[in-house]
Structures are given as C-alpha cells and as structure tokens.
Protein backbone atom coordinates (compact mmCIF):
# COMPACT_ATOMS: atom_id res chain seq x y z
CA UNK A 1 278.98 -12.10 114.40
CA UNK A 2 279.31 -10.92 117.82
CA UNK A 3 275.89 -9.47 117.66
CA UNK A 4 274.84 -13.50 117.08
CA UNK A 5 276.29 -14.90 119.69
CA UNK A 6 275.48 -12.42 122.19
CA UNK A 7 271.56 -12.76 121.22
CA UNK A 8 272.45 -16.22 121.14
CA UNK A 9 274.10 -16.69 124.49
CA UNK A 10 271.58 -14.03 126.58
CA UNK A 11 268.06 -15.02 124.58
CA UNK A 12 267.10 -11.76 123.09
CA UNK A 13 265.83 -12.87 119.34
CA UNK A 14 266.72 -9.88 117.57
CA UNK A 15 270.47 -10.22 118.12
CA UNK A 16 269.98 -14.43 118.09
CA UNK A 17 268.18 -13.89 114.18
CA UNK A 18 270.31 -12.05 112.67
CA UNK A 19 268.76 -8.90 111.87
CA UNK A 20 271.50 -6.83 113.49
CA UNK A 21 273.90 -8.34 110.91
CA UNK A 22 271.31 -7.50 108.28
CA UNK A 23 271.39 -3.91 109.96
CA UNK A 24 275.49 -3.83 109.88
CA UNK A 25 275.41 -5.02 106.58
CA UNK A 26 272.80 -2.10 105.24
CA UNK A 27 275.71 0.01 107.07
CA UNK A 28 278.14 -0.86 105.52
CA UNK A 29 276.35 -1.18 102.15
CA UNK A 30 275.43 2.44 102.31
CA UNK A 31 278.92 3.76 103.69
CA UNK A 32 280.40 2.16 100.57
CA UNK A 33 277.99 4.08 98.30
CA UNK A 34 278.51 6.49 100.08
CA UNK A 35 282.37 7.33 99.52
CA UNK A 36 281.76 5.84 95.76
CA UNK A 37 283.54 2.53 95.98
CA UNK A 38 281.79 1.78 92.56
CA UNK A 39 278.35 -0.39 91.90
CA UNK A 40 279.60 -3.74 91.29
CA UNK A 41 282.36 -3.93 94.27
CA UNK A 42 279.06 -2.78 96.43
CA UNK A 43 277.38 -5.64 95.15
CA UNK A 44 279.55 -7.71 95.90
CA UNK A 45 279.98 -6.65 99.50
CA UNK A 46 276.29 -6.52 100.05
CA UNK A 47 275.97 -10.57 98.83
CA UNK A 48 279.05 -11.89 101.03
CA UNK A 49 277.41 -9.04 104.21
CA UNK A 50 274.36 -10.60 103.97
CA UNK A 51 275.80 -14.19 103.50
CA UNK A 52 277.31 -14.07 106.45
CA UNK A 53 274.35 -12.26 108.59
CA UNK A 54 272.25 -15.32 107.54
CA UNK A 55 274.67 -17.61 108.36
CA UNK A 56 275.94 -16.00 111.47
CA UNK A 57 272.76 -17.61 113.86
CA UNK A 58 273.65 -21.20 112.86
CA UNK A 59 277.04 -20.55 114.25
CA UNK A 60 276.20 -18.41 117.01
CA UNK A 61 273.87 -21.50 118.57
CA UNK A 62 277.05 -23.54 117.76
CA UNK A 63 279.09 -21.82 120.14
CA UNK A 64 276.48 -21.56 122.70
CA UNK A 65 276.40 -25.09 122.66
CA UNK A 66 279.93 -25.80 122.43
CA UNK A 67 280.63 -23.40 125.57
CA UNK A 68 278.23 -24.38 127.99
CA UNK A 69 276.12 -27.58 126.45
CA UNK A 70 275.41 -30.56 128.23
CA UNK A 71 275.33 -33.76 126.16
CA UNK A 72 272.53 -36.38 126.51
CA UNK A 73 271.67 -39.60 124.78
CA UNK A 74 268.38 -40.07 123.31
CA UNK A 75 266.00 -42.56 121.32
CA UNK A 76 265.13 -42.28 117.66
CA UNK A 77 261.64 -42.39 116.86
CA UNK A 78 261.90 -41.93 113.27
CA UNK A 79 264.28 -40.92 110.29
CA UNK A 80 262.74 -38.77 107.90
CA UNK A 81 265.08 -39.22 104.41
CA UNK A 82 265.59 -35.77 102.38
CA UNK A 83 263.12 -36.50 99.86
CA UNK A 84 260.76 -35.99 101.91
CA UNK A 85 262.11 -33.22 104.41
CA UNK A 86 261.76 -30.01 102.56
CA UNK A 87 264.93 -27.74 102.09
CA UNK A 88 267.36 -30.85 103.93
CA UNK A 89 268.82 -31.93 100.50
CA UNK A 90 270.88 -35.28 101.18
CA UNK A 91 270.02 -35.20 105.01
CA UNK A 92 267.86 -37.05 107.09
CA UNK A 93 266.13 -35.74 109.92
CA UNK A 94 265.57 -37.92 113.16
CA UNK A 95 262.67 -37.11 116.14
CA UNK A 96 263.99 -38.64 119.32
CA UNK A 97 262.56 -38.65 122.62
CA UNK A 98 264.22 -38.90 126.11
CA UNK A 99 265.11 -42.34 127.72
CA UNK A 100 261.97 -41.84 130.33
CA UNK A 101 259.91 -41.27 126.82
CA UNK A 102 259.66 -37.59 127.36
CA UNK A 103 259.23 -36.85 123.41
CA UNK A 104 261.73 -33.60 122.04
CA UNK A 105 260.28 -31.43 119.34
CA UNK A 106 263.85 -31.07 117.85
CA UNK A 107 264.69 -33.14 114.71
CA UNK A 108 268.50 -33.28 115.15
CA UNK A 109 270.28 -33.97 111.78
CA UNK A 110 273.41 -33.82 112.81
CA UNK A 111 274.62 -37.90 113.31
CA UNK A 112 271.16 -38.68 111.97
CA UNK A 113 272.30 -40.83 108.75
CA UNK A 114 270.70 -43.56 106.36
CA UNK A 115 271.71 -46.49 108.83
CA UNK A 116 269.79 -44.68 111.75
CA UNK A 117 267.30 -46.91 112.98
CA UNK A 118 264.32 -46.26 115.43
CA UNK A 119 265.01 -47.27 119.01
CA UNK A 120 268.65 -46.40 118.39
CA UNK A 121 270.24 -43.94 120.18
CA UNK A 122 271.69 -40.73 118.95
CA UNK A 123 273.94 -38.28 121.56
CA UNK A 124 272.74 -34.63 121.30
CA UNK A 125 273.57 -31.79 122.72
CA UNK A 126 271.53 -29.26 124.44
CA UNK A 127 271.76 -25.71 126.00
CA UNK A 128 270.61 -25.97 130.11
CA UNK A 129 269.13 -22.33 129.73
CA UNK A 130 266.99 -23.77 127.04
CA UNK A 131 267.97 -20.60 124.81
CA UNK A 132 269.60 -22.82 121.81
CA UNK A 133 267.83 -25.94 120.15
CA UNK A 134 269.62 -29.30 121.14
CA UNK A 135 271.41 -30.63 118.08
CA UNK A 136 272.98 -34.07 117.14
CA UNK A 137 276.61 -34.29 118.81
CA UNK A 138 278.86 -34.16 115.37
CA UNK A 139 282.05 -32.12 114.19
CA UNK A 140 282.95 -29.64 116.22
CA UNK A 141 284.29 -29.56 119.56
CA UNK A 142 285.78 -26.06 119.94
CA UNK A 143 284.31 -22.37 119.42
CA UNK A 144 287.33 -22.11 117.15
CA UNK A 145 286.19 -25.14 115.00
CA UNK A 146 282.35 -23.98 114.92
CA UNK A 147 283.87 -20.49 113.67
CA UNK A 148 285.62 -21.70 111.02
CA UNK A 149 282.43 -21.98 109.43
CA UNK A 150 282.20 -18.57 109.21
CA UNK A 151 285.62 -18.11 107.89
CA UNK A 152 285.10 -17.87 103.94
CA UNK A 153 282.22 -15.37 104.19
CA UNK A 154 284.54 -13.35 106.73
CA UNK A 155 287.82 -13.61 104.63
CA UNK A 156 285.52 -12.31 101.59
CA UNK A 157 283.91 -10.02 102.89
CA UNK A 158 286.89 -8.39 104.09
CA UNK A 159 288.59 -8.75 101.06
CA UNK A 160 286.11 -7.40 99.38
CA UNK A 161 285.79 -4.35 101.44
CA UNK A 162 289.43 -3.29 101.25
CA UNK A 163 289.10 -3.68 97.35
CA UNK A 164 285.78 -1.67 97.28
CA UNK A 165 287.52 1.33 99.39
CA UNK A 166 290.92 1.25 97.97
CA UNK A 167 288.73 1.79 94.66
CA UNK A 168 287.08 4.68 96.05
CA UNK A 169 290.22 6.76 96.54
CA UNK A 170 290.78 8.58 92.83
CA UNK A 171 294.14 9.88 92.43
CA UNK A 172 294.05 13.12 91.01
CA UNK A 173 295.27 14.05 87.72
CA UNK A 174 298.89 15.42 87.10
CA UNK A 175 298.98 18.68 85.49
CA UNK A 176 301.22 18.58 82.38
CA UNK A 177 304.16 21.44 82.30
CA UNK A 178 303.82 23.13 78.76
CA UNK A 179 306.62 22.79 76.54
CA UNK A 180 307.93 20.05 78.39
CA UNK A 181 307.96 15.95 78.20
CA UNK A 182 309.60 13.98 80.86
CA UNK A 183 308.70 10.67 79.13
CA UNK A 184 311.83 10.32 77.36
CA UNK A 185 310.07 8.60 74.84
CA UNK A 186 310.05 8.95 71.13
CA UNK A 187 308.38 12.47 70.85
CA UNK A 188 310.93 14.46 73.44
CA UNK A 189 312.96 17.46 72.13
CA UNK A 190 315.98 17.80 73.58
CA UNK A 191 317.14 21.53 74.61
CA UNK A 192 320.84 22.83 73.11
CA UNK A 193 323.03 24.12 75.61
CA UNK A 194 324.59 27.68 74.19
C-alpha cells in the first residue's frame, strides 16, 4: 500500500501500478512456502495479496486526490449507460469538458448517474501535478475514508497470514515413558506401596 501511494503521489508508474505489491505479494507467497505454512493457507494468502495489490492503485490515486486535489466544475457532454461501457456494470460513464470548452479525456463515473444530463454540470476533482486522473467529487473526503476501502483485503490478509504461520510451527512429539500412563484413564495400573 505504501508502495501505491508513493508511485502515486511522486509519478513513477511502477510503484503507481501496482507491480511492487504484486512483487511483495510473490514475497510473501514464497516465504510462506517456504517455512511450510501448508498449500491451501498459501492459497489463500496469495488471492487476498494479490487482491489487495490490484486494488491498492485505485486507492492510492484516492488519496492523492484527497490530499492535495483541487475541485472544479465541469460540463457533461454525454452519459454512456453500463450496457454499453464495457467492464462498468450498473455505472454510467460521463465525458465532460471545461467551462471555456476545453474537452477532458477522463470519463468520471463517480456522481455520473441515470438522471445526468448533457450540459449539466458535474464537480470533479483533479490532481494540479497532473500525476492522478481527475475523478467525479463523491464519497470520500478523508485519506482515512478512501483507506477504508482497503480495509477487508488488509484485515484478511493479515488474518490469514498469522493463521498460515501459526500452522507452520509443528510441535514436536512427546516421548512416552515405558511402563508408565499419566492419563489416569481407564487402562492405568496403579503401583502398591510395600
């Protein structure tokens, strides 16, 4: 996550993508084979590691915005519905263009909704650097809130881990003293004093 917003926040794509995560997540993938926390806890690990790697730039560019975005109003110039936007299931996607009809080639979906009109105008919010792609001003108004996206795949992920290594430590076998049962169970002789 920090890896995110730090390509985020300074520009460099490789952090801003998410293929560190995908690198921490091999890490930590292989560390767990490693001291033999067991196939399927690995498994699980490496789907909620790489859940949150791919999720991780979405938020990153959230709190980019959130910390140092400037909010502008803009014009709709159409509304796309999800039908016919691939991958947006139950969105709609609007293309907007500045009030001195400067056209944007973001489609903001966030406040873009079925009663959107063109030559309406949506707020959206947009990093000064130009590092982050504007989006629709919606939700969020803290780093804290745009984290909480994050906080399922992190509370997983790290429950899973402590499951995967506490399954990796075997305890080792007791011997048996000959002669002897301590169980007190059904099968224990009792020794005669003289």
């Amino acid at each position: 996550m920090g890896a995110g917003v730090f390509g985020a926040w300074t520009g460099e794509s490789t952090f801003a993508a998410g293929e560190v995560g995908l690198a921490c997540a091999l890490g930590l993938v292989l560390h767990l084979l490693l001291v033999r926390a067991g196939r399927a806890m690995v498994g699980i690990v490496a789907v909620l590691a790489v859940g949150l790697a791919m999720h991780t730039p979405q938020a990153a560019a959230g709190v980019v915005l959130t910390a140092r975005g400037q909010e502008r109003s803009m014009v709709v110039t159409s509304v796309q519905a999800s039908e016919e936007a691939s991958g947006a299931r139950g969105r709609y996607l609007c293309s907007v263009e500045g009030r001195d009809g400067a056209p944007s080639t973001a489609r903001i979906w966030r406040g873009c909704t079925r009663s959107v009109r063109p030559g309406d105008s949506l707020a959206l919010v947009y990093d000064p650097k130009g590092l982050v792609p504007p989006r629709g001003v919606e939700g969020a108004t803290s780093i804290v809130d745009v984290l909480r996206s994050l906080a399922g795949w992190v509370v997983g992920l790290v429950v899973a881990c402590v499951t995967a290594v506490a399954r990796s430590f075997r305890l080792p076998d007791r011997p048996v003293a000959s002669g002897s049962d301590h169980s007190g169970g059904r099968g224990a002789t009792r020794q005669e004093r003289p």
